[in-house]
Protein backbone atom coordinates (compact mmCIF):
# COMPACT_ATOMS: atom_id res chain seq x y z
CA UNK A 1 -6.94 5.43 -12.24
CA UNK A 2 -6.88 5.26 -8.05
CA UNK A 3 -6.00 9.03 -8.30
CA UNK A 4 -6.40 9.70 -4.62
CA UNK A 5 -5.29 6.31 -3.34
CA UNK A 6 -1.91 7.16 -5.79
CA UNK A 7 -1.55 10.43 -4.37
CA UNK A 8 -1.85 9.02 -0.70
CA UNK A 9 1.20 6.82 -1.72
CA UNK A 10 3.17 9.30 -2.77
CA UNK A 11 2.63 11.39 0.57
CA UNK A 12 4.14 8.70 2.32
CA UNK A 13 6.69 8.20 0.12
CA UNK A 14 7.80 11.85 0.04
CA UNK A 15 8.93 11.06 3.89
CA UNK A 16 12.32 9.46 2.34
CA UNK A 17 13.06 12.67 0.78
CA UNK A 18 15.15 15.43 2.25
CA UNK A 19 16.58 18.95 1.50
CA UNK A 20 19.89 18.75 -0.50
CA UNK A 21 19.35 15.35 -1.47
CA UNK A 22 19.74 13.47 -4.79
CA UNK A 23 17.09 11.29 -6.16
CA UNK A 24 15.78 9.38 -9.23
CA UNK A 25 12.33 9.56 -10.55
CA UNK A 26 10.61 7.95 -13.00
CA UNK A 27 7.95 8.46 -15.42
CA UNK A 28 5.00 6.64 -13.36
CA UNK A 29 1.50 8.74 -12.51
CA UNK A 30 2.51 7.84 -8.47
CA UNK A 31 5.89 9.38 -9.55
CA UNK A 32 4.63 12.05 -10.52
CA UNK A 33 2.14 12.47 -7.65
CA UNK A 34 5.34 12.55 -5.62
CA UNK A 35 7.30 15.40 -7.64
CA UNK A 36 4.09 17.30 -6.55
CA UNK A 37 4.99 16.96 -2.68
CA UNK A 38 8.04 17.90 -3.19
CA UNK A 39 8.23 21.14 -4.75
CA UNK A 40 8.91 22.48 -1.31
CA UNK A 41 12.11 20.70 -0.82
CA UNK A 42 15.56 22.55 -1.04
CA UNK A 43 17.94 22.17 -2.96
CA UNK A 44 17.36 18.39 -4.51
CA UNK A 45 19.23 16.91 -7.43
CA UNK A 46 16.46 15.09 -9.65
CA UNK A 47 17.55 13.01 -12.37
CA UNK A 48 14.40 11.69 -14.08
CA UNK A 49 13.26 10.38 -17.71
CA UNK A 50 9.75 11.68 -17.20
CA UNK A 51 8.81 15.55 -18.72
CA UNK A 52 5.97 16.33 -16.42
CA UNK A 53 7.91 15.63 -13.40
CA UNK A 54 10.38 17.80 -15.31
CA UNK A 55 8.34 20.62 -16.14
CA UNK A 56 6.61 20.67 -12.98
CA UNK A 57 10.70 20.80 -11.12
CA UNK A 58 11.24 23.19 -13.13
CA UNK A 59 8.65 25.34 -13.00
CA UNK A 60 7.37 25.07 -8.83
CA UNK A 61 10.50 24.17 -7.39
CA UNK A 62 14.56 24.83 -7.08
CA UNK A 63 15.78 21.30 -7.79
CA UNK A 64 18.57 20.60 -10.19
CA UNK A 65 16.51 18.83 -12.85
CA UNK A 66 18.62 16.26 -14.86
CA UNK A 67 17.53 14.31 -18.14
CA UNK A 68 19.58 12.14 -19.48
CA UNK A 69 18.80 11.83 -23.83
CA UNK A 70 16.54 9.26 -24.77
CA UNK A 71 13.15 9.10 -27.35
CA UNK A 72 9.88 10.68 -26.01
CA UNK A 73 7.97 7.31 -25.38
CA UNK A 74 4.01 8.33 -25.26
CA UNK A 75 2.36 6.18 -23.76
CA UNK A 76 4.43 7.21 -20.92
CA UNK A 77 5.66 10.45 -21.42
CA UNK A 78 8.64 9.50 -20.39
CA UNK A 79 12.19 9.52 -22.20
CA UNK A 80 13.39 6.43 -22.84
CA UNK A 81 16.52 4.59 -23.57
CA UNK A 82 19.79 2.74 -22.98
CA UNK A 83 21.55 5.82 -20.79
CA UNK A 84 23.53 3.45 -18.43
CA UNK A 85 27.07 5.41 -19.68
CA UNK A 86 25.66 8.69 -19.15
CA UNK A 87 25.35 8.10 -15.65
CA UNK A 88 28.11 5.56 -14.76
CA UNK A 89 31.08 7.26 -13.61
CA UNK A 90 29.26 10.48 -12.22
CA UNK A 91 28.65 9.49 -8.92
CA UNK A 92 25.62 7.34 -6.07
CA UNK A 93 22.05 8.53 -6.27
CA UNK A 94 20.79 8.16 -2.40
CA UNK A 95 17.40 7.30 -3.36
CA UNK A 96 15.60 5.77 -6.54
CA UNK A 97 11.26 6.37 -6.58
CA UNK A 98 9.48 4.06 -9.81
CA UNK A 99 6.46 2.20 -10.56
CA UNK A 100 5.86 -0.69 -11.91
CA UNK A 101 3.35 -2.32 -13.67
CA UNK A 102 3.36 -5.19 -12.54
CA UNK A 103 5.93 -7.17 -9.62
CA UNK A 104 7.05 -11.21 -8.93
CA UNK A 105 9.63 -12.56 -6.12
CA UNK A 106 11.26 -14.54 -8.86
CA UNK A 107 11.27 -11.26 -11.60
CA UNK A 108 11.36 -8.58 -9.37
CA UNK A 109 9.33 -5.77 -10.82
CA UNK A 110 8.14 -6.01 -14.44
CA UNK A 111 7.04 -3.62 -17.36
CA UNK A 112 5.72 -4.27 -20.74
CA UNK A 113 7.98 -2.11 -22.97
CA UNK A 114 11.22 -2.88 -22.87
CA UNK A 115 12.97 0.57 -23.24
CA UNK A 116 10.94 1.44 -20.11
CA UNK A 117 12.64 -1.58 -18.36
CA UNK A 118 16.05 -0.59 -19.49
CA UNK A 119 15.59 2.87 -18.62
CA UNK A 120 14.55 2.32 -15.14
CA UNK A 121 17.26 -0.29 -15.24
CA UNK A 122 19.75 2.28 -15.65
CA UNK A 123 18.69 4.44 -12.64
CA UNK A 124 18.39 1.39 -10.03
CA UNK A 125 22.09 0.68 -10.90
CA UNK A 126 23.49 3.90 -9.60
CA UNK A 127 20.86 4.43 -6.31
CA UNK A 128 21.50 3.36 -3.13
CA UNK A 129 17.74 2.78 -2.46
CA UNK A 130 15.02 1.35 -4.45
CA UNK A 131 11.80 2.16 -3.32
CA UNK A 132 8.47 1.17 -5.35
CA UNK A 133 5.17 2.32 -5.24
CA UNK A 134 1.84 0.30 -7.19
CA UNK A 135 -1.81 0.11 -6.57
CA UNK A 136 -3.10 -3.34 -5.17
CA UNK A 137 -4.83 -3.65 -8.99
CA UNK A 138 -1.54 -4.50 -10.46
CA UNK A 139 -0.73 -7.31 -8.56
CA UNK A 140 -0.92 -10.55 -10.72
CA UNK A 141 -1.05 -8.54 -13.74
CA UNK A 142 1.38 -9.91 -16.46
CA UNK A 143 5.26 -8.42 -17.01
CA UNK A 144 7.79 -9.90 -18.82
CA UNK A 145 10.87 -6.70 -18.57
CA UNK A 146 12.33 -6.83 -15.41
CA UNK A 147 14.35 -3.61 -14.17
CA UNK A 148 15.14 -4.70 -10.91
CA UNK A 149 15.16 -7.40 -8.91
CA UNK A 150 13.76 -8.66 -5.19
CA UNK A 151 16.89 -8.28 -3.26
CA UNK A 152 17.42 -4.62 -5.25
CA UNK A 153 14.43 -3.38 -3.72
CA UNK A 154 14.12 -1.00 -0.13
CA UNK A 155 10.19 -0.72 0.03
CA UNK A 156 7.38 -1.43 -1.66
CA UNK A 157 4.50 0.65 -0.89
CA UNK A 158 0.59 0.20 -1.75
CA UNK A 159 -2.62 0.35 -1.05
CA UNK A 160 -4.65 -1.30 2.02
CA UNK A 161 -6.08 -3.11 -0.75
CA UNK A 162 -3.39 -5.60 -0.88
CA UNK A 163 -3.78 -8.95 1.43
CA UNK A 164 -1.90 -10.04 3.92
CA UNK A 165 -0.12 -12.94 1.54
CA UNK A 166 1.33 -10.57 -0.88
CA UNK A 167 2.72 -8.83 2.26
CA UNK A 168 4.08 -12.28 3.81
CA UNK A 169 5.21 -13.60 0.57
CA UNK A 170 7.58 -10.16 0.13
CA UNK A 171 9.00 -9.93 3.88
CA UNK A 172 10.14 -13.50 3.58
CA UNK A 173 12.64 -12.26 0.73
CA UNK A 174 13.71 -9.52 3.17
CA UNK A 175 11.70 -6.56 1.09
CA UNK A 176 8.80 -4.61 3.57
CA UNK A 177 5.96 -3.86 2.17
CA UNK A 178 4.06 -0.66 3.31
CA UNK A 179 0.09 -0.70 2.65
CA UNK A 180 -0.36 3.05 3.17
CA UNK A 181 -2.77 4.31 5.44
CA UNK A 182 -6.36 5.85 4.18
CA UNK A 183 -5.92 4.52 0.97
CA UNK A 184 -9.01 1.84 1.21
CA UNK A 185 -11.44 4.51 2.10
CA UNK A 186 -10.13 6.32 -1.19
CA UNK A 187 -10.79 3.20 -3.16
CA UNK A 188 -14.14 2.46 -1.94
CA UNK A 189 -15.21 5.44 -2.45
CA UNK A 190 -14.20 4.66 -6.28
CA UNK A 191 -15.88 1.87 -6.58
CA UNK A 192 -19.16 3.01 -5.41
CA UNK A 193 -18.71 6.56 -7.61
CA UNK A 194 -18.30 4.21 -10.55
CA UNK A 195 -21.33 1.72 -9.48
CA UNK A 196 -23.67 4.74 -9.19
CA UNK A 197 -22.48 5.85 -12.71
CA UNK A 198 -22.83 2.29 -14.37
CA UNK A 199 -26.55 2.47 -12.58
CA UNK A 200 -27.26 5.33 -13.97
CA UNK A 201 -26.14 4.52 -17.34
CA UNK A 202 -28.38 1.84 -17.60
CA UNK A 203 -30.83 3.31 -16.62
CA UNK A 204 -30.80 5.70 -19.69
């Protein structure tokens, strides 16, 4: 869903990313979007619970991939689990990149599962940064696993979908909000692809 917008996101939040430097990433499709532009940086440590982002490292890249044990979870393809000892102890991660599916200034940002919550949980603990990236569609949509809270949280980037209030209501708990540019245009252009299908459905 919002492929284009998604993969706008994650060109803006590839800016935060450096040669030689060590990162989280999760299993989200923005995440993943994000691994893409990045194959090009040098030298990166990646530490990530998600095997495409994995594979793709691994295979278009020279980043140190790192994956800590967990269960294959597929709705996400992501590994899951309680790894918080695994990675206490070994050191600061200078940047953390996750979705979320779904956020609140009293929650923070919310998933479903609960193994993906304490699995992204995990990673937020040892990053210095938290930055999160969602389409405008998930906001309002019901959570109930937090992994990190409001005052954890760097950035939060979206689409230009997302009104001004959402913006407001987030800067007043000291989190920016980014609404990245060109995404609307992607998402219109969506919308109308879909309408014309829809029409021509029922027209069948």
């Amino acid at each position: 869903m919002d492929a284009a917008a998604k993969r706008a996101i994650a060109r803006e939040v590839a800016k935060n990313v450096q040669d030689g430097d060590s990162i989280a990433i999760d299993s989200s499709t923005t995440s993943y979007y994000l691994a893409q532009e990045l194959v090009d940086r040098d030298d990166l440590i990646v530490v990530t619970f998600g095997l495409r982002t994995a594979v793709l490292l691994l295979e278009q890249s020279n980043a140190t991939v790192v994956m800590p044990g967990g269960v294959v979870r597929r709705a996400s393809g992501g590994m899951v689990g309680s790894f918080g000892n695994t990675l206490a102890g070994r050191g600061r991660l200078g940047a953390g990149f996750f979705g979320t599916a779904t956020l609140s200034i009293e929650h923070g940002m919310l998933e479903l599962s609960s193994e993906e919550a304490a699995t992204k949980r995990a990673l937020v603990a040892v990053c210095d940064e938290v930055h999160v990236s969602l389409a405008s569609s998930k906001i309002g949509r019901f959570g109930i696993n937090s992994f990190a809270s409001a005052s954890e949280v760097t950035r939060i980037y979206t689409d230009e979908l997302a009104d001004d209030a959402f913006l407001h209501e987030w800067e007043k708990v000291g989190t920016p909000v980014v609404r990245v540019a060109g995404t609307r245009s992607a998402l219109e252009a969506r919308a109308l692809s879909l309408a014309g299908a829809e029409r021509e459905a029922e027209a069948v």
